[in-house]
PDB file of N, CA and C in Angstrom:
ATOM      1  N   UNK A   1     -61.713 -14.172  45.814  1.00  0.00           N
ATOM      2  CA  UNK A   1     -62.422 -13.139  45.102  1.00  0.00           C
ATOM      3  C   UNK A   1     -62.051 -11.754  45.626  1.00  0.00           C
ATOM      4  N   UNK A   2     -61.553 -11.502  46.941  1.00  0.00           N
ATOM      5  CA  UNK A   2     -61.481 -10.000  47.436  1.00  0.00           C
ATOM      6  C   UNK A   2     -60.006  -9.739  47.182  1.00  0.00           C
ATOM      7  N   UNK A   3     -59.262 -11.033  46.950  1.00  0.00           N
ATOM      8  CA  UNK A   3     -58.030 -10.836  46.494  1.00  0.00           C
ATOM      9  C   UNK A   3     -57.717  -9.995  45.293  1.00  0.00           C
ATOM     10  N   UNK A   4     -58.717 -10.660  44.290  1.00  0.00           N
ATOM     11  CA  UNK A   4     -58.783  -9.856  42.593  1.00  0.00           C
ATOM     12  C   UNK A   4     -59.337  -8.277  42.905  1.00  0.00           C
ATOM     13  N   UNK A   5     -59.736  -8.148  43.658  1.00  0.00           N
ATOM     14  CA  UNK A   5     -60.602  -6.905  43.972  1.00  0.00           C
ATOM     15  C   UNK A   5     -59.588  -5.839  44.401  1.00  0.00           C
ATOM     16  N   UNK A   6     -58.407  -6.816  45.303  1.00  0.00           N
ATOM     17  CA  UNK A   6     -57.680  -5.831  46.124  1.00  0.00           C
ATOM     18  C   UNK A   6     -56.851  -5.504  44.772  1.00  0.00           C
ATOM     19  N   UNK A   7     -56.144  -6.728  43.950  1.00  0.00           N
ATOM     20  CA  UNK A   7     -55.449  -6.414  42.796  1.00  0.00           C
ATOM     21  C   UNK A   7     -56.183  -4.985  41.531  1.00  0.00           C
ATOM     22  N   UNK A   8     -57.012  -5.120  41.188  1.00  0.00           N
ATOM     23  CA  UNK A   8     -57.613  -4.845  40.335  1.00  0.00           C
ATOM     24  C   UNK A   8     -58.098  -3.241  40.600  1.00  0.00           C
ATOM     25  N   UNK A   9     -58.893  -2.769  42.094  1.00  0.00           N
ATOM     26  CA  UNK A   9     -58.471  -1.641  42.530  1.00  0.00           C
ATOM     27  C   UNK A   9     -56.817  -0.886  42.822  1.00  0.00           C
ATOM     28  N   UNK A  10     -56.064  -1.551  43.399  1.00  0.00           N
ATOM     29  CA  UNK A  10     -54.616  -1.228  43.097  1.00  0.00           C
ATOM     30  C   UNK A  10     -53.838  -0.584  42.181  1.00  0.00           C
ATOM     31  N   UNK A  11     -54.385  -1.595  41.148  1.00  0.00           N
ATOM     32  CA  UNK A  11     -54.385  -0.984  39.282  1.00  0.00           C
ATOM     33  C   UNK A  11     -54.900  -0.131  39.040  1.00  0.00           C
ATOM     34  N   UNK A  12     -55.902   0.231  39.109  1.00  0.00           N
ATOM     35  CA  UNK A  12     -56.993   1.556  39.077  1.00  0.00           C
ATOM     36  C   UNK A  12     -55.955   2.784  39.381  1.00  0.00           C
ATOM     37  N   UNK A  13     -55.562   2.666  40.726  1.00  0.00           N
ATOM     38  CA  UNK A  13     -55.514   3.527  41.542  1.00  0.00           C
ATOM     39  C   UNK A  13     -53.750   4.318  40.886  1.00  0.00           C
ATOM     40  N   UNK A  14     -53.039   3.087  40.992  1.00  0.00           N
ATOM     41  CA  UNK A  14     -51.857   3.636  40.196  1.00  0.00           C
ATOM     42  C   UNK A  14     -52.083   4.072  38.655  1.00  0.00           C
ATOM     43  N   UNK A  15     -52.732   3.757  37.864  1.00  0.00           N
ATOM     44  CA  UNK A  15     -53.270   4.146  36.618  1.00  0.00           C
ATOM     45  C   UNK A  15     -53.454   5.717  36.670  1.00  0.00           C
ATOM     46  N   UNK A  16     -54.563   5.775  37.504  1.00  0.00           N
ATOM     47  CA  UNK A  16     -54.723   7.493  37.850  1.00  0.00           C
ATOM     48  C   UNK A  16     -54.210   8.444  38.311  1.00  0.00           C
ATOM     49  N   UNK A  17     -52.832   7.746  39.458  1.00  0.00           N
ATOM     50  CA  UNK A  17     -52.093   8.522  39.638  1.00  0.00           C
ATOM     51  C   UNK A  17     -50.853   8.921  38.608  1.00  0.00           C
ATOM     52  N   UNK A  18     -50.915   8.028  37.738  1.00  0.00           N
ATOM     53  CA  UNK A  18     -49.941   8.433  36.237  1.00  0.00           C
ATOM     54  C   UNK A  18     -50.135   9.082  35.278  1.00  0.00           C
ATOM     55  N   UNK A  19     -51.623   9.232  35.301  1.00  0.00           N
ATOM     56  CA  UNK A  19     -52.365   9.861  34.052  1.00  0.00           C
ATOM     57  C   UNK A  19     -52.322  11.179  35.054  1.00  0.00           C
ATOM     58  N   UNK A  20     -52.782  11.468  36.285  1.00  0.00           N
ATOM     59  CA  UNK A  20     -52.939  12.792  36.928  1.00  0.00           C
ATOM     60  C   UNK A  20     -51.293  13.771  36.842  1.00  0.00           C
ATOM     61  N   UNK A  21     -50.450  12.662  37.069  1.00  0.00           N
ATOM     62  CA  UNK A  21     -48.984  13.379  36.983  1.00  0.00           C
ATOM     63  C   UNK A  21     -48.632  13.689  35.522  1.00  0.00           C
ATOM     64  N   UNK A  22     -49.079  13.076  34.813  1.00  0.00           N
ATOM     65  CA  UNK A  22     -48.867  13.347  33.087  1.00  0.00           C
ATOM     66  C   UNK A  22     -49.323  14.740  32.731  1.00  0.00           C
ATOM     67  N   UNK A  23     -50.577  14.886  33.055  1.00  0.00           N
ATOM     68  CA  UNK A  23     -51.689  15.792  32.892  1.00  0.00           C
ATOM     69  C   UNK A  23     -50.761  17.048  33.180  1.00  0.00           C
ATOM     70  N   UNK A  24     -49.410  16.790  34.647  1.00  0.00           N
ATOM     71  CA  UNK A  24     -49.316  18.383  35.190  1.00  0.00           C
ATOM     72  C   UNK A  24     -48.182  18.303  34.540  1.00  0.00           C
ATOM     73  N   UNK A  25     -47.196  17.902  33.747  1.00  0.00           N
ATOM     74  CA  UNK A  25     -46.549  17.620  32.989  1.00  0.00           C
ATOM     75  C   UNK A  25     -46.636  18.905  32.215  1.00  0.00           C
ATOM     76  N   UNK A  26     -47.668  18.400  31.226  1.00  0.00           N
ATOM     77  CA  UNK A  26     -48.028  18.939  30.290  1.00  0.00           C
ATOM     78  C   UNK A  26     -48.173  20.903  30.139  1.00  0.00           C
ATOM     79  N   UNK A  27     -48.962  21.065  31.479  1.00  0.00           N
ATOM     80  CA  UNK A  27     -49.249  22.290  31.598  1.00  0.00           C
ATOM     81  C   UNK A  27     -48.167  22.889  32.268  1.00  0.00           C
ATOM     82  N   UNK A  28     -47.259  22.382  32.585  1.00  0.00           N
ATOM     83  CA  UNK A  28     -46.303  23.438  32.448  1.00  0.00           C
ATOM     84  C   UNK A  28     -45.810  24.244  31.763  1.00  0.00           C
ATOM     85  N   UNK A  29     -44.676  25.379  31.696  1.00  0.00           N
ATOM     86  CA  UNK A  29     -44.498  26.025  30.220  1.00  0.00           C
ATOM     87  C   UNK A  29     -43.037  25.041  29.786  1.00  0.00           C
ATOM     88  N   UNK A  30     -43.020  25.422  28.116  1.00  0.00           N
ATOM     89  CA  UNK A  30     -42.111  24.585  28.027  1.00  0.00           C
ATOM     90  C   UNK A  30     -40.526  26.026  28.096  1.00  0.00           C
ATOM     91  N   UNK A  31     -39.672  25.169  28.469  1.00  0.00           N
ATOM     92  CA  UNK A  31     -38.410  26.026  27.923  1.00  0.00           C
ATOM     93  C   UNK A  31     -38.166  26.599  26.582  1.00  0.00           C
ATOM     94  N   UNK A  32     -37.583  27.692  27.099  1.00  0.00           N
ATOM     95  CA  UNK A  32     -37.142  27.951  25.354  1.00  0.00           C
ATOM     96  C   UNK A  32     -35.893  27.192  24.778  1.00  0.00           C
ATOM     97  N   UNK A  33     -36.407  26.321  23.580  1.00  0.00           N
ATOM     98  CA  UNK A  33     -35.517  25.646  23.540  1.00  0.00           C
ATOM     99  C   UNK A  33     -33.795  26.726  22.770  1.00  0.00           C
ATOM    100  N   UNK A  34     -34.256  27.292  22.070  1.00  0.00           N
ATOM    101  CA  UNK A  34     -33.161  28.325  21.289  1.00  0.00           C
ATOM    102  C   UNK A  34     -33.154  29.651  21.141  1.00  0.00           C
ATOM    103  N   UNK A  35     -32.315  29.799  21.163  1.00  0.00           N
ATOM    104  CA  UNK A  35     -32.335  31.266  21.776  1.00  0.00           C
ATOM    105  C   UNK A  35     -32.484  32.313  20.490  1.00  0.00           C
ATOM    106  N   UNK A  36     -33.573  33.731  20.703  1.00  0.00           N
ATOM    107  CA  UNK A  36     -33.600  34.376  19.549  1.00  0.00           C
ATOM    108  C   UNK A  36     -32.499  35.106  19.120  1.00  0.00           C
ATOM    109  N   UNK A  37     -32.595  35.509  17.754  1.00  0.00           N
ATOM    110  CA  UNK A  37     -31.310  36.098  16.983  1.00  0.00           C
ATOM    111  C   UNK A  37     -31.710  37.415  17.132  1.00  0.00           C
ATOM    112  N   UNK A  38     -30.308  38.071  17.894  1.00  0.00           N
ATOM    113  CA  UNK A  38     -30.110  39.587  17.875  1.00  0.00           C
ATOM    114  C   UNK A  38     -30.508  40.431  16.883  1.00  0.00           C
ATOM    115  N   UNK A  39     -30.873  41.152  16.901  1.00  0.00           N
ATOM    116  CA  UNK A  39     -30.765  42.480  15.515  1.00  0.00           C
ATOM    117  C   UNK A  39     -31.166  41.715  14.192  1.00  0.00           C
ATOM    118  N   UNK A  40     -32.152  40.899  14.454  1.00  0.00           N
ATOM    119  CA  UNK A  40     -32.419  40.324  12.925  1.00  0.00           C
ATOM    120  C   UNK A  40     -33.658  41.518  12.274  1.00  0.00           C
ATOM    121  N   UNK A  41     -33.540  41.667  10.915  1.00  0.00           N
ATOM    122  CA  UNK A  41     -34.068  42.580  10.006  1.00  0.00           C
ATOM    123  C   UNK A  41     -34.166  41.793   8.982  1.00  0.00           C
ATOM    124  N   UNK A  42     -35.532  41.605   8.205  1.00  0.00           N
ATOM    125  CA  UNK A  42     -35.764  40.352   7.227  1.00  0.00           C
ATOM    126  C   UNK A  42     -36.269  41.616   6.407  1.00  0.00           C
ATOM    127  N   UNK A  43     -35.884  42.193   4.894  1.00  0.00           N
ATOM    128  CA  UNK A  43     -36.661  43.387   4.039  1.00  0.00           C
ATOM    129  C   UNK A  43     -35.867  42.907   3.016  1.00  0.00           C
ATOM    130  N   UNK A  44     -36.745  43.746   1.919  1.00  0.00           N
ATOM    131  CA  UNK A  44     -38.229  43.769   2.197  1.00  0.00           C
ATOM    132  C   UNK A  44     -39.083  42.735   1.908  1.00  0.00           C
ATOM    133  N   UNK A  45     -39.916  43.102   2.511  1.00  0.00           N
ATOM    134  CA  UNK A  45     -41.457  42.332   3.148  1.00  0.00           C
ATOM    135  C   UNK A  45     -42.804  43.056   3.027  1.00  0.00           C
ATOM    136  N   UNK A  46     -43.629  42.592   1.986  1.00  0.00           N
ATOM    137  CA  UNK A  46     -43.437  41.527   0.732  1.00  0.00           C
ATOM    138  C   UNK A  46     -42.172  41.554  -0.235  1.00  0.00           C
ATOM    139  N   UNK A  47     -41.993  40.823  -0.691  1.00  0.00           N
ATOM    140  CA  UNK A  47     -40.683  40.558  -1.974  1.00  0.00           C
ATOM    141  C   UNK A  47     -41.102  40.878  -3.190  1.00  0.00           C
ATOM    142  N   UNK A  48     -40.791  41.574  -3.978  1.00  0.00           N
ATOM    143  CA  UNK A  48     -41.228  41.541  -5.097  1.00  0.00           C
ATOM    144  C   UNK A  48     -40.131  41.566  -6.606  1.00  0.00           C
ATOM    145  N   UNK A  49     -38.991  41.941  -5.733  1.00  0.00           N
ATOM    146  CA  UNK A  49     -37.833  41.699  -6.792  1.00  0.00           C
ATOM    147  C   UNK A  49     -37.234  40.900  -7.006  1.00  0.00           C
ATOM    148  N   UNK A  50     -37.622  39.147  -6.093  1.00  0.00           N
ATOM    149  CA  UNK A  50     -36.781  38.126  -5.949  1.00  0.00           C
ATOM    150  C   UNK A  50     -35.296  38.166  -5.040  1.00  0.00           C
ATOM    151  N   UNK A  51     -35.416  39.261  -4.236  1.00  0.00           N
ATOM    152  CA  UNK A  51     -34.349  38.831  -3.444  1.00  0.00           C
ATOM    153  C   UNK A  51     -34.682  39.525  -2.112  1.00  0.00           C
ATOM    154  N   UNK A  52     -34.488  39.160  -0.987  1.00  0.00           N
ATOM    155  CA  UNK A  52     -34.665  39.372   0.471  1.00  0.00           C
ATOM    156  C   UNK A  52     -33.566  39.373   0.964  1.00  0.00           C
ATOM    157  N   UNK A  53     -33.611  40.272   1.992  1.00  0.00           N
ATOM    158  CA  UNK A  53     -31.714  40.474   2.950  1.00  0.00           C
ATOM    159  C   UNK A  53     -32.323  40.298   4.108  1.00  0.00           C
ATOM    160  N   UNK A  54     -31.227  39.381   4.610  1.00  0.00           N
ATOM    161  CA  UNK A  54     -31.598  39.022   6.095  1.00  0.00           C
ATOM    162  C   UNK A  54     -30.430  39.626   7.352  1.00  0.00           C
ATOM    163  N   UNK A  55     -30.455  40.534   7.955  1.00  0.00           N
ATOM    164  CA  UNK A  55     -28.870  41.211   8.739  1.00  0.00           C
ATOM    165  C   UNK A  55     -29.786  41.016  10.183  1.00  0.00           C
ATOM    166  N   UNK A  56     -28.215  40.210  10.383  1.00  0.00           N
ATOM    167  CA  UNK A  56     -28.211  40.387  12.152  1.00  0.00           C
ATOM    168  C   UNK A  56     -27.767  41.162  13.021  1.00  0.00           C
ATOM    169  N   UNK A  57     -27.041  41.238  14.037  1.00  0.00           N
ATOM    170  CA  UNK A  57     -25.840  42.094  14.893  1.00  0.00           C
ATOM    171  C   UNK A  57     -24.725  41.155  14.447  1.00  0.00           C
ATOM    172  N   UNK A  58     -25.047  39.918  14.713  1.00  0.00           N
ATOM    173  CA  UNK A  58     -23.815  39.505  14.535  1.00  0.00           C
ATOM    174  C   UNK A  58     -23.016  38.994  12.904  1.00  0.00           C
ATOM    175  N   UNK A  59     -23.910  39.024  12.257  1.00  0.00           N
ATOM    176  CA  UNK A  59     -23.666  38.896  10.500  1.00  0.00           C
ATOM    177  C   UNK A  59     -22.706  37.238  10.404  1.00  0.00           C
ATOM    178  N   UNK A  60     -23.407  36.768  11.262  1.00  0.00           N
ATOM    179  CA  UNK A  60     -23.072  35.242  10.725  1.00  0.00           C
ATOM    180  C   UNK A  60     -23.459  34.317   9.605  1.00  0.00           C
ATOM    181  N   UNK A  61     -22.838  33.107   9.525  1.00  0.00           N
ATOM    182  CA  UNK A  61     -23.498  32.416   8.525  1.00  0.00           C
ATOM    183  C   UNK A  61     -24.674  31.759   9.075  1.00  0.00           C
ATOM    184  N   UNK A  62     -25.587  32.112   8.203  1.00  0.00           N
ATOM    185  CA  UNK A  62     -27.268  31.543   8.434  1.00  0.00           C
ATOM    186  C   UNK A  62     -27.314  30.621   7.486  1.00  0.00           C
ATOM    187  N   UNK A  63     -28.414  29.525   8.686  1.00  0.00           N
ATOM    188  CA  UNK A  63     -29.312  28.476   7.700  1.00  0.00           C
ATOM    189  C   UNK A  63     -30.548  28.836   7.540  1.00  0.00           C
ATOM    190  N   UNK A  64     -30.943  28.700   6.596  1.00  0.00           N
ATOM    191  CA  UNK A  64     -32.061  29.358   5.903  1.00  0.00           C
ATOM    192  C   UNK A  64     -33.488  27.926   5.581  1.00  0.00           C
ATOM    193  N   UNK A  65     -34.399  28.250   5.986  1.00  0.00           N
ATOM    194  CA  UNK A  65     -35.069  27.252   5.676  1.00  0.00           C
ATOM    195  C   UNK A  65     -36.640  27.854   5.266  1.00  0.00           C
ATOM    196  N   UNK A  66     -37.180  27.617   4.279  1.00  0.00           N
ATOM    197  CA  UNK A  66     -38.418  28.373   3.572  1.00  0.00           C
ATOM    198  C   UNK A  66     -39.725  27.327   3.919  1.00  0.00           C
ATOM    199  N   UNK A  67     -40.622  27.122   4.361  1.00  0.00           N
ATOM    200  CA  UNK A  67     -41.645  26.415   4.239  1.00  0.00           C
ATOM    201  C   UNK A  67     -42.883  26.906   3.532  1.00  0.00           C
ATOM    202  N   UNK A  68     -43.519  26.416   2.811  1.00  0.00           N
ATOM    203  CA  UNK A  68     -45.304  26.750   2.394  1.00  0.00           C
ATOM    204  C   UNK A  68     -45.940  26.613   3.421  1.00  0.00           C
ATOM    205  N   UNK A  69     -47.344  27.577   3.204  1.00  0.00           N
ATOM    206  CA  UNK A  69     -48.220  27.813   4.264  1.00  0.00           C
ATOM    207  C   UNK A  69     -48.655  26.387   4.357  1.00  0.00           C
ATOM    208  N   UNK A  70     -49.063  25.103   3.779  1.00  0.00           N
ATOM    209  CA  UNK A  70     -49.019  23.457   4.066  1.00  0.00           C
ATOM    210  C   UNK A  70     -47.953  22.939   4.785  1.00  0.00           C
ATOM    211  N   UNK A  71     -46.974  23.411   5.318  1.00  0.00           N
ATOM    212  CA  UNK A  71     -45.687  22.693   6.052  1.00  0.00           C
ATOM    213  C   UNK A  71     -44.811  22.391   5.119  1.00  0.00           C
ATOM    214  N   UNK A  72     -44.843  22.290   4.020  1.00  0.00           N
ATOM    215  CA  UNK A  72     -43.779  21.495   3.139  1.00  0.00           C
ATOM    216  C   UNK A  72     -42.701  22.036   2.771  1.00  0.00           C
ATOM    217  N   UNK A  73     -41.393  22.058   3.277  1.00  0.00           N
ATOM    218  CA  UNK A  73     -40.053  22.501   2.860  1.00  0.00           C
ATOM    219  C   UNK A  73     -39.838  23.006   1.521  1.00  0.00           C
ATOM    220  N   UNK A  74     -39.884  24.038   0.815  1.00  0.00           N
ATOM    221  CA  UNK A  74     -39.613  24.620  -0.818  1.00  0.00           C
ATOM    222  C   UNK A  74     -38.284  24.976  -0.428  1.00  0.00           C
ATOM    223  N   UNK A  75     -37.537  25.395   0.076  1.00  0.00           N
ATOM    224  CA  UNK A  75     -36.290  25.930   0.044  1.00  0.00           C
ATOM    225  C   UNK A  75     -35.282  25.707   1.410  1.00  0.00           C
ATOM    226  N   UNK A  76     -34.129  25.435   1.175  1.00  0.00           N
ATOM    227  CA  UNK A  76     -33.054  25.236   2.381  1.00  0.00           C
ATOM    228  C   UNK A  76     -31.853  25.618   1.777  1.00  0.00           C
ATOM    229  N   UNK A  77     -30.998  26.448   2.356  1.00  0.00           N
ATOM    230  CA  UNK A  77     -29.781  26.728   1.880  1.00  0.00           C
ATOM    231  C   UNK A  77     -29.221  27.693   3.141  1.00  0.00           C
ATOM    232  N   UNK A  78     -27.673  27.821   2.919  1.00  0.00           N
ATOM    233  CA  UNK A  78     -27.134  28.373   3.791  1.00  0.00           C
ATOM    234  C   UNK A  78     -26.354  29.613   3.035  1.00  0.00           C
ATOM    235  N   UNK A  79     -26.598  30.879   3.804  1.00  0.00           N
ATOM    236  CA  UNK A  79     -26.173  32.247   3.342  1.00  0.00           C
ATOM    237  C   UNK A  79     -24.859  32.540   4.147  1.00  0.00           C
ATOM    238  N   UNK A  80     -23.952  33.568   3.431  1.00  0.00           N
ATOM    239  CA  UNK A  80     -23.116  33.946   4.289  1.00  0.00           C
ATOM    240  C   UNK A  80     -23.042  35.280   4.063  1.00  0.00           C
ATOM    241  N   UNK A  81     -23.861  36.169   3.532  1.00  0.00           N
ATOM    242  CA  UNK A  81     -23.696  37.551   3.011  1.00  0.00           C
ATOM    243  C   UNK A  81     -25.595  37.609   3.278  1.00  0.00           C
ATOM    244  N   UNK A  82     -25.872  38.887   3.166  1.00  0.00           N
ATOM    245  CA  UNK A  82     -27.293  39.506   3.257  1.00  0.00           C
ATOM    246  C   UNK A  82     -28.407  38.551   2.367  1.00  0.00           C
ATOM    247  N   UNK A  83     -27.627  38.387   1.556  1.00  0.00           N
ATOM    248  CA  UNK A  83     -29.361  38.221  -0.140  1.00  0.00           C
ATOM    249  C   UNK A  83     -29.167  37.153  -0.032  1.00  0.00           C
ATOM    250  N   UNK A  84     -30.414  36.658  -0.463  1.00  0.00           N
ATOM    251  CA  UNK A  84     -31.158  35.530  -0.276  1.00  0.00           C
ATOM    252  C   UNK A  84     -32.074  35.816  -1.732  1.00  0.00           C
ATOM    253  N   UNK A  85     -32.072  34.785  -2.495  1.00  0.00           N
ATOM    254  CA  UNK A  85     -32.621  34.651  -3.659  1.00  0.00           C
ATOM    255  C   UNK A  85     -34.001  34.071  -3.758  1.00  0.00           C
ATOM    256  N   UNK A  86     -35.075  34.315  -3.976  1.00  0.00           N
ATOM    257  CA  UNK A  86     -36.286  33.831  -3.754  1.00  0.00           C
ATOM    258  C   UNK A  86     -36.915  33.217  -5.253  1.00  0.00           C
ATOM    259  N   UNK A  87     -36.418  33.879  -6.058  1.00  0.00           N
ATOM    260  CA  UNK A  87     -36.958  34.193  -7.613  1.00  0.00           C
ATOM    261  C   UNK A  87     -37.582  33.053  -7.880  1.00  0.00           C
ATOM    262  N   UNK A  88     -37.284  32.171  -7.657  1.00  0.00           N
ATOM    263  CA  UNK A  88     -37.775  30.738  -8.298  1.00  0.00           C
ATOM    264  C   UNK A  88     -38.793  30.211  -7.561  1.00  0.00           C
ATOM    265  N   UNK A  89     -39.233  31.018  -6.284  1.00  0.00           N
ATOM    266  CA  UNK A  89     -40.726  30.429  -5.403  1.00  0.00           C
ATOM    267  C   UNK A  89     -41.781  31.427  -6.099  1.00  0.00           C
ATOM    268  N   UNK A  90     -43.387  30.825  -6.155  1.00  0.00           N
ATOM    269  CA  UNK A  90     -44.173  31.856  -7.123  1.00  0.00           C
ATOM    270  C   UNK A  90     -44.958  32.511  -5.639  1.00  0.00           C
ATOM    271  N   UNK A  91     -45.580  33.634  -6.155  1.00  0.00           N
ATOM    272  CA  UNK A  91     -46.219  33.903  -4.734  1.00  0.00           C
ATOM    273  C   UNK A  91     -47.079  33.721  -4.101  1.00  0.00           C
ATOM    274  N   UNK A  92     -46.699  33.884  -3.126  1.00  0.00           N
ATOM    275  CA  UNK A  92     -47.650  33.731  -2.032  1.00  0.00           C
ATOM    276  C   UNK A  92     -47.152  33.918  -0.830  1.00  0.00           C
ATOM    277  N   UNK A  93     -47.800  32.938   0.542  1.00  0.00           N
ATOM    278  CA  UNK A  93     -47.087  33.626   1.900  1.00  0.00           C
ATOM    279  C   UNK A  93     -46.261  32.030   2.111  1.00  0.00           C
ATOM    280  N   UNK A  94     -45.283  32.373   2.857  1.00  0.00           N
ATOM    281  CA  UNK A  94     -44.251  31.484   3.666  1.00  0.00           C
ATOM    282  C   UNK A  94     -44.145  31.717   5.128  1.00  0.00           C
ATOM    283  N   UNK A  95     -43.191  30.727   5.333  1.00  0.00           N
ATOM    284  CA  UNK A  95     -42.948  30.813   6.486  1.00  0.00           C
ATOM    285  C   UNK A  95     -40.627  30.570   6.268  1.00  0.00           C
ATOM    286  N   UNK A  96     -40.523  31.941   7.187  1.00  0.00           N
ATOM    287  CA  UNK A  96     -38.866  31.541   6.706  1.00  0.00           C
ATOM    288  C   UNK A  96     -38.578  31.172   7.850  1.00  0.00           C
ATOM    289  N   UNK A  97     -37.740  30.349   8.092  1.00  0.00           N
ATOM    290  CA  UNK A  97     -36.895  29.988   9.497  1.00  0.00           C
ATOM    291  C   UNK A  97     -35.538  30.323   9.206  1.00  0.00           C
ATOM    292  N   UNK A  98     -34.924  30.809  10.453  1.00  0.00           N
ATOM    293  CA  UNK A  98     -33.363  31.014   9.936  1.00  0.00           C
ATOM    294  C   UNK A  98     -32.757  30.811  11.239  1.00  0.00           C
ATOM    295  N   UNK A  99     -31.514  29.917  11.228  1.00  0.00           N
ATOM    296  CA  UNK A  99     -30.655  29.627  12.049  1.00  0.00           C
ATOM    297  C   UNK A  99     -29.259  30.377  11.778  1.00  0.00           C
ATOM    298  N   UNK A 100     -29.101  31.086  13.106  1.00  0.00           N
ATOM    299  CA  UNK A 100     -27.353  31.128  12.993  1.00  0.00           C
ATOM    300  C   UNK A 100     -26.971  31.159  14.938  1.00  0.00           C
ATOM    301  N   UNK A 101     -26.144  29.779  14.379  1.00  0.00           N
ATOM    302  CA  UNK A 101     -24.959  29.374  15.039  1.00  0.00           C
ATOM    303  C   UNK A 101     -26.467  27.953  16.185  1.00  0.00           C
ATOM    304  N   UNK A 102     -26.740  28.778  17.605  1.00  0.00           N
ATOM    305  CA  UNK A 102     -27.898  28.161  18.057  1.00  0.00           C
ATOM    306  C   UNK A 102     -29.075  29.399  18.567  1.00  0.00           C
ATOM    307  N   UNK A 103     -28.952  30.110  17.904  1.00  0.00           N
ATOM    308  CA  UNK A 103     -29.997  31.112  17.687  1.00  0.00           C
ATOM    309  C   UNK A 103     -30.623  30.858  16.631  1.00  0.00           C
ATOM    310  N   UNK A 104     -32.651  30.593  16.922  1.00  0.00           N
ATOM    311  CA  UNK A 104     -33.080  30.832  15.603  1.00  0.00           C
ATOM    312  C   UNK A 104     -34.329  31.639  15.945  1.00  0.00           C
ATOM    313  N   UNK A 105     -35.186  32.059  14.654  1.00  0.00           N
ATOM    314  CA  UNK A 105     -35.753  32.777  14.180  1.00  0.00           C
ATOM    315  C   UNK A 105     -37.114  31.979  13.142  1.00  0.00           C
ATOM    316  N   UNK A 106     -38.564  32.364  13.332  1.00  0.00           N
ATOM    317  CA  UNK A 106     -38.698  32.049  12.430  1.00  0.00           C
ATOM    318  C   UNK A 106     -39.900  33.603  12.285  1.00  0.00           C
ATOM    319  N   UNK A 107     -40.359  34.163  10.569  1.00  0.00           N
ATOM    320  CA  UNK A 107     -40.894  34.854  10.259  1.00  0.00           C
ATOM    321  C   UNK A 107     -41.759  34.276   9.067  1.00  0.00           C
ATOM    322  N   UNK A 108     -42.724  35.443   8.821  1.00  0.00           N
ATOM    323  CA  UNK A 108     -44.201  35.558   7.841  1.00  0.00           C
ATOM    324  C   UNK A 108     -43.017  36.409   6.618  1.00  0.00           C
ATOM    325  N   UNK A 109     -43.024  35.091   5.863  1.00  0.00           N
ATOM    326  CA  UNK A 109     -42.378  35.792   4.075  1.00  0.00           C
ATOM    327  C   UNK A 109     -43.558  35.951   2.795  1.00  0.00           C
ATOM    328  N   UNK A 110     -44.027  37.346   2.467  1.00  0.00           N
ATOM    329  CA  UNK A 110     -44.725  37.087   1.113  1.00  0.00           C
ATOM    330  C   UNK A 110     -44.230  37.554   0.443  1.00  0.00           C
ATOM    331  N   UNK A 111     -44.155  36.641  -0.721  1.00  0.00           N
ATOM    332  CA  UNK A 111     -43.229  36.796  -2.263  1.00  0.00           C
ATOM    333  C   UNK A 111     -44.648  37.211  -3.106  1.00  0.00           C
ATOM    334  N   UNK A 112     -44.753  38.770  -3.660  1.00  0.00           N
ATOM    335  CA  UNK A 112     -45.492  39.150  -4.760  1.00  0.00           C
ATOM    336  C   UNK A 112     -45.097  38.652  -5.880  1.00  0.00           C
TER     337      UNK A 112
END
């Protein structure tokens, strides 16, 4: 019987020391995983003519990714010049993400 006892506290004891190391895990900060994009300029903001320009420093090709304020992906495409065509989302607010190269970005888009 003091055998199960010795087992069974044992267990306990390593249990808590896994959950306590998890715990400091957590509260650490995390890294940045990607690095922000130089000289990015997203206008204008609000949209109201159906098209948005996005310029960096470095004027690369961007991936472009649009979400609704629900999370749900409405738009993905890849730019290689400023404009960005919106016309076909109705309004409201977004969320744009934009990748170029392993720099990204994400911003508050409202389409009037």
């Amino acid at each position: 019987m003091a055998k199960n006892y010795f087992y069974i506290s044992t267990v306990l004891v390593l249990l808590f020391s896994l959950n306590g190391s998890a715990q400091e895990i957590k509260q650490q900060p995390r890294m940045q995983e990607n690095a922000t994009i130089e000289g990015l300029s997203l206008y204008p903001n609000p949209v109201s003519n159906g098209k948005v320009y996005i310029s960096t420093k470095n004027e690369l090709d961007k991936e472009i990714i649009i979400f609704d304020v629900l999370g749900k992906k409405v738009l993905q495409t890849m730019i290689s010049s400023k404009e960005l065509n919106v016309s076909n989302l109705s309004s409201g607010v977004y969320i744009i993400k934009i990748n170029e190269r392993e720099a990204s970005a994400t911003r508050k888009l409202i389409i009037r």
